[in-house]
C-alpha atoms as a PDB file:
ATOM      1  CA  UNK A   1      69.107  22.913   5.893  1.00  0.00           C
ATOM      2  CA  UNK A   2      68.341  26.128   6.512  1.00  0.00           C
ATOM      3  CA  UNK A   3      65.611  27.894   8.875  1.00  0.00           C
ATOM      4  CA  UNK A   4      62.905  28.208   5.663  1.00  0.00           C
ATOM      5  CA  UNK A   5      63.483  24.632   5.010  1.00  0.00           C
ATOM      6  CA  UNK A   6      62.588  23.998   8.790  1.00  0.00           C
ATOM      7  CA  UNK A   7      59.660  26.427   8.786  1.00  0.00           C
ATOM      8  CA  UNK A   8      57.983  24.512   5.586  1.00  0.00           C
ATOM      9  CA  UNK A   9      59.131  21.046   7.204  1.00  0.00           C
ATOM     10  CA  UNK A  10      57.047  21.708  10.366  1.00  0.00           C
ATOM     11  CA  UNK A  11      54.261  23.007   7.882  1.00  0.00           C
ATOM     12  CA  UNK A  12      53.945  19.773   6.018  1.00  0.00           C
ATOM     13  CA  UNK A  13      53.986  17.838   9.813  1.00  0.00           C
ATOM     14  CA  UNK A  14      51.229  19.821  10.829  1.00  0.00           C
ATOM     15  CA  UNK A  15      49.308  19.385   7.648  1.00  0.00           C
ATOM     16  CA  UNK A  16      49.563  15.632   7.624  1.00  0.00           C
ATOM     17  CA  UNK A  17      48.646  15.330  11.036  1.00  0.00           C
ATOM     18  CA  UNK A  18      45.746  17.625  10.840  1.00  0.00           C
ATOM     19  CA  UNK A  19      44.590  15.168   7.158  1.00  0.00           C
ATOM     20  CA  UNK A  20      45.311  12.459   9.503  1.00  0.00           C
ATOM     21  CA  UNK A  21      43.121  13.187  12.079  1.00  0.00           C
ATOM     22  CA  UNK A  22      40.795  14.649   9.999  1.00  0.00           C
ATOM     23  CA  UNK A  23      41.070  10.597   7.721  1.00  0.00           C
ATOM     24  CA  UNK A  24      40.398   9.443  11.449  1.00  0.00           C
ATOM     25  CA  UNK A  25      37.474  11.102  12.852  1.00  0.00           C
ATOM     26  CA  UNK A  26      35.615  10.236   9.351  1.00  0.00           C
ATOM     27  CA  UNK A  27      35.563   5.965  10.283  1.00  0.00           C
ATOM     28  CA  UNK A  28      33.467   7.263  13.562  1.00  0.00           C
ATOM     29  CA  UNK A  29      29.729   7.473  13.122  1.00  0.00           C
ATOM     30  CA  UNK A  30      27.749  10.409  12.676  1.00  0.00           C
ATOM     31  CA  UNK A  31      24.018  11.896  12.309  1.00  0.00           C
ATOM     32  CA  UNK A  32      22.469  15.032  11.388  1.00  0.00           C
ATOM     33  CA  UNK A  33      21.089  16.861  14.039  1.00  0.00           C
ATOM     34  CA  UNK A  34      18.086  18.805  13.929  1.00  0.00           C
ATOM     35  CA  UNK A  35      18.909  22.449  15.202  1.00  0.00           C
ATOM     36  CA  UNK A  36      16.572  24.158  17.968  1.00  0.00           C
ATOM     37  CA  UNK A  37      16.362  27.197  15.929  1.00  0.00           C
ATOM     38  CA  UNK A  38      15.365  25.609  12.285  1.00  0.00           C
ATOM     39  CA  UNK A  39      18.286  27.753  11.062  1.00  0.00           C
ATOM     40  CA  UNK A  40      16.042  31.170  10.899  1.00  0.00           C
ATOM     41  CA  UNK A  41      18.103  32.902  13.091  1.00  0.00           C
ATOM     42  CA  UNK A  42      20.941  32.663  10.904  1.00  0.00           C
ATOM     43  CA  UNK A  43      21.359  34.499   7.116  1.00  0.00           C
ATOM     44  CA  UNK A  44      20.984  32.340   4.480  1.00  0.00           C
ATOM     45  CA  UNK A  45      24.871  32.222   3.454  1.00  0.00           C
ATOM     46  CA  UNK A  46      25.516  30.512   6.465  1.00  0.00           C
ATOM     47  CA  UNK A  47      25.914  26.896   6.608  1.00  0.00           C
ATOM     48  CA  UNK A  48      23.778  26.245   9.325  1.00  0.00           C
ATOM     49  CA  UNK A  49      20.869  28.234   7.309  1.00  0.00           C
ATOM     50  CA  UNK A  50      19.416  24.624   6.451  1.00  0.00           C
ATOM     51  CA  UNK A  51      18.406  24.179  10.105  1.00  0.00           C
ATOM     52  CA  UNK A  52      20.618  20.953  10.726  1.00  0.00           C
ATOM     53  CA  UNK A  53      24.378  20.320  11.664  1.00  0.00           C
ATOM     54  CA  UNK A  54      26.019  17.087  11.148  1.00  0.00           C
ATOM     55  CA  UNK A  55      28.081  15.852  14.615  1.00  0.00           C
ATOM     56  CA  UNK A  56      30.164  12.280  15.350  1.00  0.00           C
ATOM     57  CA  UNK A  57      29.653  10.473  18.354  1.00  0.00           C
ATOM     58  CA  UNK A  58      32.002  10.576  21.384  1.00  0.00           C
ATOM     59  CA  UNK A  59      35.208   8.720  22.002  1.00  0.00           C
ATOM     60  CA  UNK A  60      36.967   8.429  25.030  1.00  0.00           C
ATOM     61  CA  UNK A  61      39.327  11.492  23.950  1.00  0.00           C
ATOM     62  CA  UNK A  62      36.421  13.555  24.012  1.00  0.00           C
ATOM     63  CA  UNK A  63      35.397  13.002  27.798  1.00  0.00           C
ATOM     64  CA  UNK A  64      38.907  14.293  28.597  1.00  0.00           C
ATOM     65  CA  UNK A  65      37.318  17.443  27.424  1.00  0.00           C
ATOM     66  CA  UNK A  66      34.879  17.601  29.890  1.00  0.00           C
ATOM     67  CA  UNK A  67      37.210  16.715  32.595  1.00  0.00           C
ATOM     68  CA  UNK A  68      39.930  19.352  31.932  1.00  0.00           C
ATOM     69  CA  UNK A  69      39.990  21.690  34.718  1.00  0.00           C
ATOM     70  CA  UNK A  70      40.884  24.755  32.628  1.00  0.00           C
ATOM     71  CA  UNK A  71      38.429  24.493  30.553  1.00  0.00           C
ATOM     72  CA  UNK A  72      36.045  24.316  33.357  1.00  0.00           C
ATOM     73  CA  UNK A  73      37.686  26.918  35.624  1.00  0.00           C
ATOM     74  CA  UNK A  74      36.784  29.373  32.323  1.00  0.00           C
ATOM     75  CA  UNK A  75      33.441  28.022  31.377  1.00  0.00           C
ATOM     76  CA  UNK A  76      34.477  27.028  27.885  1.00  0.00           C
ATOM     77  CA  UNK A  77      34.267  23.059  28.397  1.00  0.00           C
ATOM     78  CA  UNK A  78      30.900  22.505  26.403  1.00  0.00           C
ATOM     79  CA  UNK A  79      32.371  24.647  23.726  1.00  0.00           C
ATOM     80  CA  UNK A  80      35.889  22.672  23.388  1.00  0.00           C
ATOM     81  CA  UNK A  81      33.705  19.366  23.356  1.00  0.00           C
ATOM     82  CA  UNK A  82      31.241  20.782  20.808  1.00  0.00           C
ATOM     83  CA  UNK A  83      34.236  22.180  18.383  1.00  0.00           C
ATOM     84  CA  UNK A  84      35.360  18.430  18.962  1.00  0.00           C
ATOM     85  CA  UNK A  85      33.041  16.602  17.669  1.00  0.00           C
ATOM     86  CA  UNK A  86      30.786  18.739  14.884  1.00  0.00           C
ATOM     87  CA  UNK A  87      31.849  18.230  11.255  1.00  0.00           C
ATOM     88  CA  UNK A  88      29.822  20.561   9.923  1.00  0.00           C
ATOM     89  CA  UNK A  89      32.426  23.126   8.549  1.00  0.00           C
ATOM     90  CA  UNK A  90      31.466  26.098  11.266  1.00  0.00           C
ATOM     91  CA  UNK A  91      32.943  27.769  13.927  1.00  0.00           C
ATOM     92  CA  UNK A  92      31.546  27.730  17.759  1.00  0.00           C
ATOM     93  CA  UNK A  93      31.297  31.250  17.375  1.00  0.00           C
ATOM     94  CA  UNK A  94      28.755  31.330  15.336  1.00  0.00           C
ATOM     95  CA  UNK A  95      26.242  29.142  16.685  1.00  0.00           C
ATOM     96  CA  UNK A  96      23.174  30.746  18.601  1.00  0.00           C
ATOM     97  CA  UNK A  97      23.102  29.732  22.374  1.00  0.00           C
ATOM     98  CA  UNK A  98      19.956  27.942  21.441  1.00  0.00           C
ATOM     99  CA  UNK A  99      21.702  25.689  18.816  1.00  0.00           C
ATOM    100  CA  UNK A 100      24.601  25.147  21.176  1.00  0.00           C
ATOM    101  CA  UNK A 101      22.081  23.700  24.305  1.00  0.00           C
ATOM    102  CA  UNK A 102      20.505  21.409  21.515  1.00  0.00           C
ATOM    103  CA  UNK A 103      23.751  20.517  20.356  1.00  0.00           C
ATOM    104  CA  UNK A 104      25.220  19.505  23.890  1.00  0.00           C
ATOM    105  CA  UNK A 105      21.847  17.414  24.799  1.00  0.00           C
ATOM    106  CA  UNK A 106      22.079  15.658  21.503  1.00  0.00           C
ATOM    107  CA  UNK A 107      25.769  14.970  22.159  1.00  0.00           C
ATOM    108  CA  UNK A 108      24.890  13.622  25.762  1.00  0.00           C
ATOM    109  CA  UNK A 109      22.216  11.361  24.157  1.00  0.00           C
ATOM    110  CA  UNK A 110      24.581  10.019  21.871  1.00  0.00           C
ATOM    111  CA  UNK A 111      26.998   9.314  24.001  1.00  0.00           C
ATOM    112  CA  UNK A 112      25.351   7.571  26.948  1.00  0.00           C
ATOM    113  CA  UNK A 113      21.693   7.296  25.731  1.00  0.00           C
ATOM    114  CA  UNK A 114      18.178   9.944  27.029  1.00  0.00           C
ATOM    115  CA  UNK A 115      17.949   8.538  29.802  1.00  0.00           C
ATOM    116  CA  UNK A 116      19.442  11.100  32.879  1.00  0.00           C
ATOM    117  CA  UNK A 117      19.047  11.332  36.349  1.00  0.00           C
ATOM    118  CA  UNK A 118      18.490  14.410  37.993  1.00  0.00           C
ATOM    119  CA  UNK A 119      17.455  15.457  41.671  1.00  0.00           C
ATOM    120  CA  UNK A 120      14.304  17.871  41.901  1.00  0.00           C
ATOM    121  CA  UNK A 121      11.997  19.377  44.919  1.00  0.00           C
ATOM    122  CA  UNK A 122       9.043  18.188  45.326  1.00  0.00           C
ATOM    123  CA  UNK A 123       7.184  21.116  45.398  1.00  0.00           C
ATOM    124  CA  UNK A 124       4.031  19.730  48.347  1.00  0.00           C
ATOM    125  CA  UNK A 125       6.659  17.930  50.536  1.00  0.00           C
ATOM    126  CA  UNK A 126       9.582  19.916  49.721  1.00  0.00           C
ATOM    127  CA  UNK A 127      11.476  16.801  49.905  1.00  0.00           C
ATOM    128  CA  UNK A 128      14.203  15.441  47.152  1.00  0.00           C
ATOM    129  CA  UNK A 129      13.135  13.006  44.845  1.00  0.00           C
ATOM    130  CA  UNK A 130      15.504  11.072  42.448  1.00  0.00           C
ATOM    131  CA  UNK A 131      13.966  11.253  39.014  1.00  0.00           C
ATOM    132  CA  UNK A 132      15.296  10.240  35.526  1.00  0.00           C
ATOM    133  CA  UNK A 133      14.411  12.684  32.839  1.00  0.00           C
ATOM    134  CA  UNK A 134      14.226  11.458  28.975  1.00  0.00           C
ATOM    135  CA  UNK A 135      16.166  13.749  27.255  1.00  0.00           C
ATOM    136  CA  UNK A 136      15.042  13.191  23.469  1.00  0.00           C
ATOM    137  CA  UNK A 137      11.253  14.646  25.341  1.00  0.00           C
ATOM    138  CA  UNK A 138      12.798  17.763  25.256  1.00  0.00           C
ATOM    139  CA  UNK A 139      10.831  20.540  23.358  1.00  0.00           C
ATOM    140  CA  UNK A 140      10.998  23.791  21.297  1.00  0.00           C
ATOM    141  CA  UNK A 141       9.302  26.744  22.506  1.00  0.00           C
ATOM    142  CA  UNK A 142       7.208  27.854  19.750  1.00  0.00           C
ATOM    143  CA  UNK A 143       9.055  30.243  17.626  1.00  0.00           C
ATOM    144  CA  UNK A 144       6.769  32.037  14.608  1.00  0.00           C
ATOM    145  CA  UNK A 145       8.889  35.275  14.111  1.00  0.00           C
ATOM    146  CA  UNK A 146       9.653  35.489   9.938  1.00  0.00           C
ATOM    147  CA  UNK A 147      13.217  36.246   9.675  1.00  0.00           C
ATOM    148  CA  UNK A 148      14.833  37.738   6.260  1.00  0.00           C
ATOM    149  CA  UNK A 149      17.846  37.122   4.158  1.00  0.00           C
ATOM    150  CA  UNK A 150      20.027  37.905   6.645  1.00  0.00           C
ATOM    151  CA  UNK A 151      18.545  35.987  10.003  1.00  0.00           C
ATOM    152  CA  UNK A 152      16.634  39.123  10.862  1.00  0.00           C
ATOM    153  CA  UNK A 153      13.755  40.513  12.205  1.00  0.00           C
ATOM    154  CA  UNK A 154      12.125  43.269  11.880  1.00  0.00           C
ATOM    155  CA  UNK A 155       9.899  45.358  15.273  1.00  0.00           C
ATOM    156  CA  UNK A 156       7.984  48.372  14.372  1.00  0.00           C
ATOM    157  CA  UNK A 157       6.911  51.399  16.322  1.00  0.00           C
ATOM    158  CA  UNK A 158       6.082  55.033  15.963  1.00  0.00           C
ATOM    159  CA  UNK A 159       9.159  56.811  13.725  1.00  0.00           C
ATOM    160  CA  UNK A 160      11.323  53.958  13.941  1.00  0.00           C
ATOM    161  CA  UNK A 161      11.807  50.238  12.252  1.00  0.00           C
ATOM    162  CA  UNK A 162      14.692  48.268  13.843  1.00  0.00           C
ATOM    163  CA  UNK A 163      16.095  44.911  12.478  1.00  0.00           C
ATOM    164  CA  UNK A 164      17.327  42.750  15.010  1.00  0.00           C
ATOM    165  CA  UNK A 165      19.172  39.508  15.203  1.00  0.00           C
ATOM    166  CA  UNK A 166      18.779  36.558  17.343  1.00  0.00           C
ATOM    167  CA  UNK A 167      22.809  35.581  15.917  1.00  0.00           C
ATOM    168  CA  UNK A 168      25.242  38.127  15.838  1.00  0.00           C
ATOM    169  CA  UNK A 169      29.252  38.393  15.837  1.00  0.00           C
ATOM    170  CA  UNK A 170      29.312  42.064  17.629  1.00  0.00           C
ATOM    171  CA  UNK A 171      31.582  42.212  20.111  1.00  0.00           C
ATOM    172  CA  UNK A 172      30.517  41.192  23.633  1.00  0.00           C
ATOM    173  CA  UNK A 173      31.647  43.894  25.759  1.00  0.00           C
ATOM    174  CA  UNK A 174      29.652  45.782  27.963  1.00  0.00           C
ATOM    175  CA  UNK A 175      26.764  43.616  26.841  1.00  0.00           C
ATOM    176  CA  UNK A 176      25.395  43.139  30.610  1.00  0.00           C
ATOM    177  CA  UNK A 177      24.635  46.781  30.591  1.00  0.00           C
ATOM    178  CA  UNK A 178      21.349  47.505  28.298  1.00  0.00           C
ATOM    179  CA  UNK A 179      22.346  49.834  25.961  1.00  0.00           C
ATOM    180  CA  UNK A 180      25.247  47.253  25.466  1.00  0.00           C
ATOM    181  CA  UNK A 181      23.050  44.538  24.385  1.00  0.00           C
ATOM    182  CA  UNK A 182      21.004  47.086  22.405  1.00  0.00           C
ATOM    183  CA  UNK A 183      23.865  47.928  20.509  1.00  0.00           C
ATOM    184  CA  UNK A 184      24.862  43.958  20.297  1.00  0.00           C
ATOM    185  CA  UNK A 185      21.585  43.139  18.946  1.00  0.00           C
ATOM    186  CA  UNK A 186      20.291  45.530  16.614  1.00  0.00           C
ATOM    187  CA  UNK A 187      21.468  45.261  12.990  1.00  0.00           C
ATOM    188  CA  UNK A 188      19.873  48.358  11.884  1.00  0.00           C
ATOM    189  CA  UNK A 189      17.634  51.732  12.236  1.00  0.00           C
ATOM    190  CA  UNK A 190      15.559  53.172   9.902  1.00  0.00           C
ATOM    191  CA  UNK A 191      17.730  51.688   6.932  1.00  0.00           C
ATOM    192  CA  UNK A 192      20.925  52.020   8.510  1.00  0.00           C
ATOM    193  CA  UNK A 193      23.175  49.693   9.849  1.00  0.00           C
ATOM    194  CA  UNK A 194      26.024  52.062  10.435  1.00  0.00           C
ATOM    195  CA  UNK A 195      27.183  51.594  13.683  1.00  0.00           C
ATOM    196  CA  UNK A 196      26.994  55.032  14.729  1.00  0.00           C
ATOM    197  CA  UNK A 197      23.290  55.526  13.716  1.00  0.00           C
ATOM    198  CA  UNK A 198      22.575  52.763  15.791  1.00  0.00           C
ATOM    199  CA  UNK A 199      24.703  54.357  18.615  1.00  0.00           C
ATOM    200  CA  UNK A 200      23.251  57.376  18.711  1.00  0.00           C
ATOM    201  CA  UNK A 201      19.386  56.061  18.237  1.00  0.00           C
ATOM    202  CA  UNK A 202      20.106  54.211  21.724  1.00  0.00           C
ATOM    203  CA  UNK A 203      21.682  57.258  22.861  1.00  0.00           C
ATOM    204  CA  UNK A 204      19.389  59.961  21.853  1.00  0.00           C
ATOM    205  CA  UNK A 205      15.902  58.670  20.372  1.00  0.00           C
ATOM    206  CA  UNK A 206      15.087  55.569  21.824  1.00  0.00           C
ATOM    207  CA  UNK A 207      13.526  56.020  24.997  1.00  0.00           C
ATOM    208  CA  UNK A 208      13.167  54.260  27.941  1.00  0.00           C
ATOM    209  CA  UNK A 209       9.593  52.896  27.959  1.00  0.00           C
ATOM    210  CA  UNK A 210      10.073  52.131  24.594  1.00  0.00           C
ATOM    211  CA  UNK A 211      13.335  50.507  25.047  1.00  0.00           C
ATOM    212  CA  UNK A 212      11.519  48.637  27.779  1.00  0.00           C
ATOM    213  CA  UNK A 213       8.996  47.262  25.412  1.00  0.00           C
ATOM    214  CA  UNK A 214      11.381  45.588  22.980  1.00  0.00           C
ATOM    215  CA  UNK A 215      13.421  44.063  25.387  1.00  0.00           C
ATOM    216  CA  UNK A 216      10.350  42.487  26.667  1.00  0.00           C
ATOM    217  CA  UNK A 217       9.542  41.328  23.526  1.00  0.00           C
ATOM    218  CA  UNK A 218      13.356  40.028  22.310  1.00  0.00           C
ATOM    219  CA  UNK A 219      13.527  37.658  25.582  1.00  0.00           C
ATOM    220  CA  UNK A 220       9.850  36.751  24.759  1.00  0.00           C
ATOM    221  CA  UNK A 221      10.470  35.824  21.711  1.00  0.00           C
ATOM    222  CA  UNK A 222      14.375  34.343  21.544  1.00  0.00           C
ATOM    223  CA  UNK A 223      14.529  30.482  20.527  1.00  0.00           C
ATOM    224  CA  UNK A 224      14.543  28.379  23.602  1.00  0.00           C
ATOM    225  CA  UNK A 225      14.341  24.927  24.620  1.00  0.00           C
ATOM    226  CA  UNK A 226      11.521  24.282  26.886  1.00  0.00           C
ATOM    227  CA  UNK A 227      13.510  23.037  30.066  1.00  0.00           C
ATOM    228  CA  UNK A 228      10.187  22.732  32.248  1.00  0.00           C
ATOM    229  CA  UNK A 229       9.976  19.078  32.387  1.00  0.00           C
ATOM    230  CA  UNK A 230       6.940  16.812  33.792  1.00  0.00           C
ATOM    231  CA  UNK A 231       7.884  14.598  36.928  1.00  0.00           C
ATOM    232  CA  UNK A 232       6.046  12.771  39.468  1.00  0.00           C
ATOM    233  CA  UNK A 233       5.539  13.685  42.798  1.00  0.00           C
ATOM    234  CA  UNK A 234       5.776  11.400  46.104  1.00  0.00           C
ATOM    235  CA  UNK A 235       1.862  10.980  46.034  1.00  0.00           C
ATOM    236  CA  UNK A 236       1.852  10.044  42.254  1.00  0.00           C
ATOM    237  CA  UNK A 237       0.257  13.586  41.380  1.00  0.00           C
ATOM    238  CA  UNK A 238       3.036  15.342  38.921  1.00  0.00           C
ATOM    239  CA  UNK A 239       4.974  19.022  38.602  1.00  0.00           C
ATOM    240  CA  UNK A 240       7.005  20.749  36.870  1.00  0.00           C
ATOM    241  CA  UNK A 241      10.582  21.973  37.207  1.00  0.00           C
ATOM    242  CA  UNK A 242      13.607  22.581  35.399  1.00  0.00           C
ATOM    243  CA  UNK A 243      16.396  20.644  35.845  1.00  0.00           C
ATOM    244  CA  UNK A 244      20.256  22.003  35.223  1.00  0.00           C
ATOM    245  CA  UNK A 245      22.511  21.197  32.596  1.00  0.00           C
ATOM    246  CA  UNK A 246      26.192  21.301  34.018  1.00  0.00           C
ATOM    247  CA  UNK A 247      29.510  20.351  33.750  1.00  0.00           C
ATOM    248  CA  UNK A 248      28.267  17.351  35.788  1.00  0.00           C
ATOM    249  CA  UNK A 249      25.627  16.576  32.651  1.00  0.00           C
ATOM    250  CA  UNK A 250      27.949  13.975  30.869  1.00  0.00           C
ATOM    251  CA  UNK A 251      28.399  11.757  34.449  1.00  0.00           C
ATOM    252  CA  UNK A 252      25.807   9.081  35.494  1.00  0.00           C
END
């Protein structure tokens, strides 16, 4: 045997055990899910344009996922879990945040039911009460913005039309400076989605109180769950507070 007869050898092993698994994971159950964003951040070639993702439920192998220190240590666990267990044919990269927080509550409900207890302030006796949220009460934000063929949207203003997208596959870095997330999320300027017209628009044209403006109105406007949930306080009145969704989410 020589080495291209081990090469295609180790080929086929892979292949069967990736069918395998694949034969596997189809006997578990599944559902569609339902996808925060209704798909309109995303262009219509993409498969998750439909506004719904099909995902299994959890097995045992999965929750070694959520306790593997690496993937903790670098903040990747709840995408390992979620490339896991969705059978939709799509990476993680290219899922909105939104979609992915819908995704990981949905899993969590799945898994060990709606039902989660959390620990929030009491905001007139500052005390700590023990609460249990219902998870499948979790909301939308209202999201009207008409996207295009591509997941776009469009924001006007004197001189200049922008597209920009909620989705994108730019590169992340420098993206915590602003004129890095400009450049992440606009698509295109005046008709032109060259990268260097879009450059040199945030370099040169697009100033600062009008820059100001639009971000206001992206963060206003992005797809979010509404995380402000309704609990009641030690004198029966109620409040509202978020409550965080952690690596510690998936433990009860």
């Amino acid at each position: 045997m020589n080495l291209t007869d081990r090469v295609d050898n180790t080929q086929l092993i892979n292949l069967a055990r990736q069918q395998y698994e694949v034969k596997q994971q189809s006997k578990l159950p599944s559902v569609i899910v339902k996808l925060p964003s209704n798909g309109k951040v995303y262009p219509s070639t993409h498969p998750l344009a439909s506004g719904t993702i099909e995902m299994r439920y959890m097995t045992a192998y999965d929750e070694d996922i959520l306790t593997n220190a690496s993937y903790i240590r670098e903040g990747v666990v709840f995408d390992k879990l979620l490339e896991s267990i969705i059978i939709t044919p799509v990476k993680i990269s290219e899922i909105s945040e939104v979609d992915k927080d819908g995704l990981i509550i949905n899993a969590r409900i799945l898994a060990y039911g709606s039902d989660y207890p959390v620990s929030v302030t009491d905001p007139k006796t500052n005390k700590q009460l023990e609460r249990v949220v219902n998870l499948s009460n979790i909301q939308n934000l209202p999201f009207d913005l008409i996207n295009d063929e591509n997941g776009e949207f469009t924001y006007s203003f004197p001189e200049f039309e922008i597209k920009f997208s909620f989705y994108h596959l730019k590169p992340k870095d420098n993206s915590s400076t602003i004129s890095g997330l400009l450049k992440q999320i606009i698509c295109e300027v005046n008709g032109d989605r060259t990268e260097k017209a879009i450059e040199q628009f945030i370099r040169y044209e697009f100033l600062s109180y009008e820059s100001k403006k639009f971000r206001l109105y992206y963060a206003t406007n992005t797809p979010k769950l509404d995380m402000n949930y309704t609990f009641e306080g030690e004198d029966g009145d109620t409040f509202k507070s978020t409550f965080p969704i952690n690596t510690d989410f998936f433990w009860f």
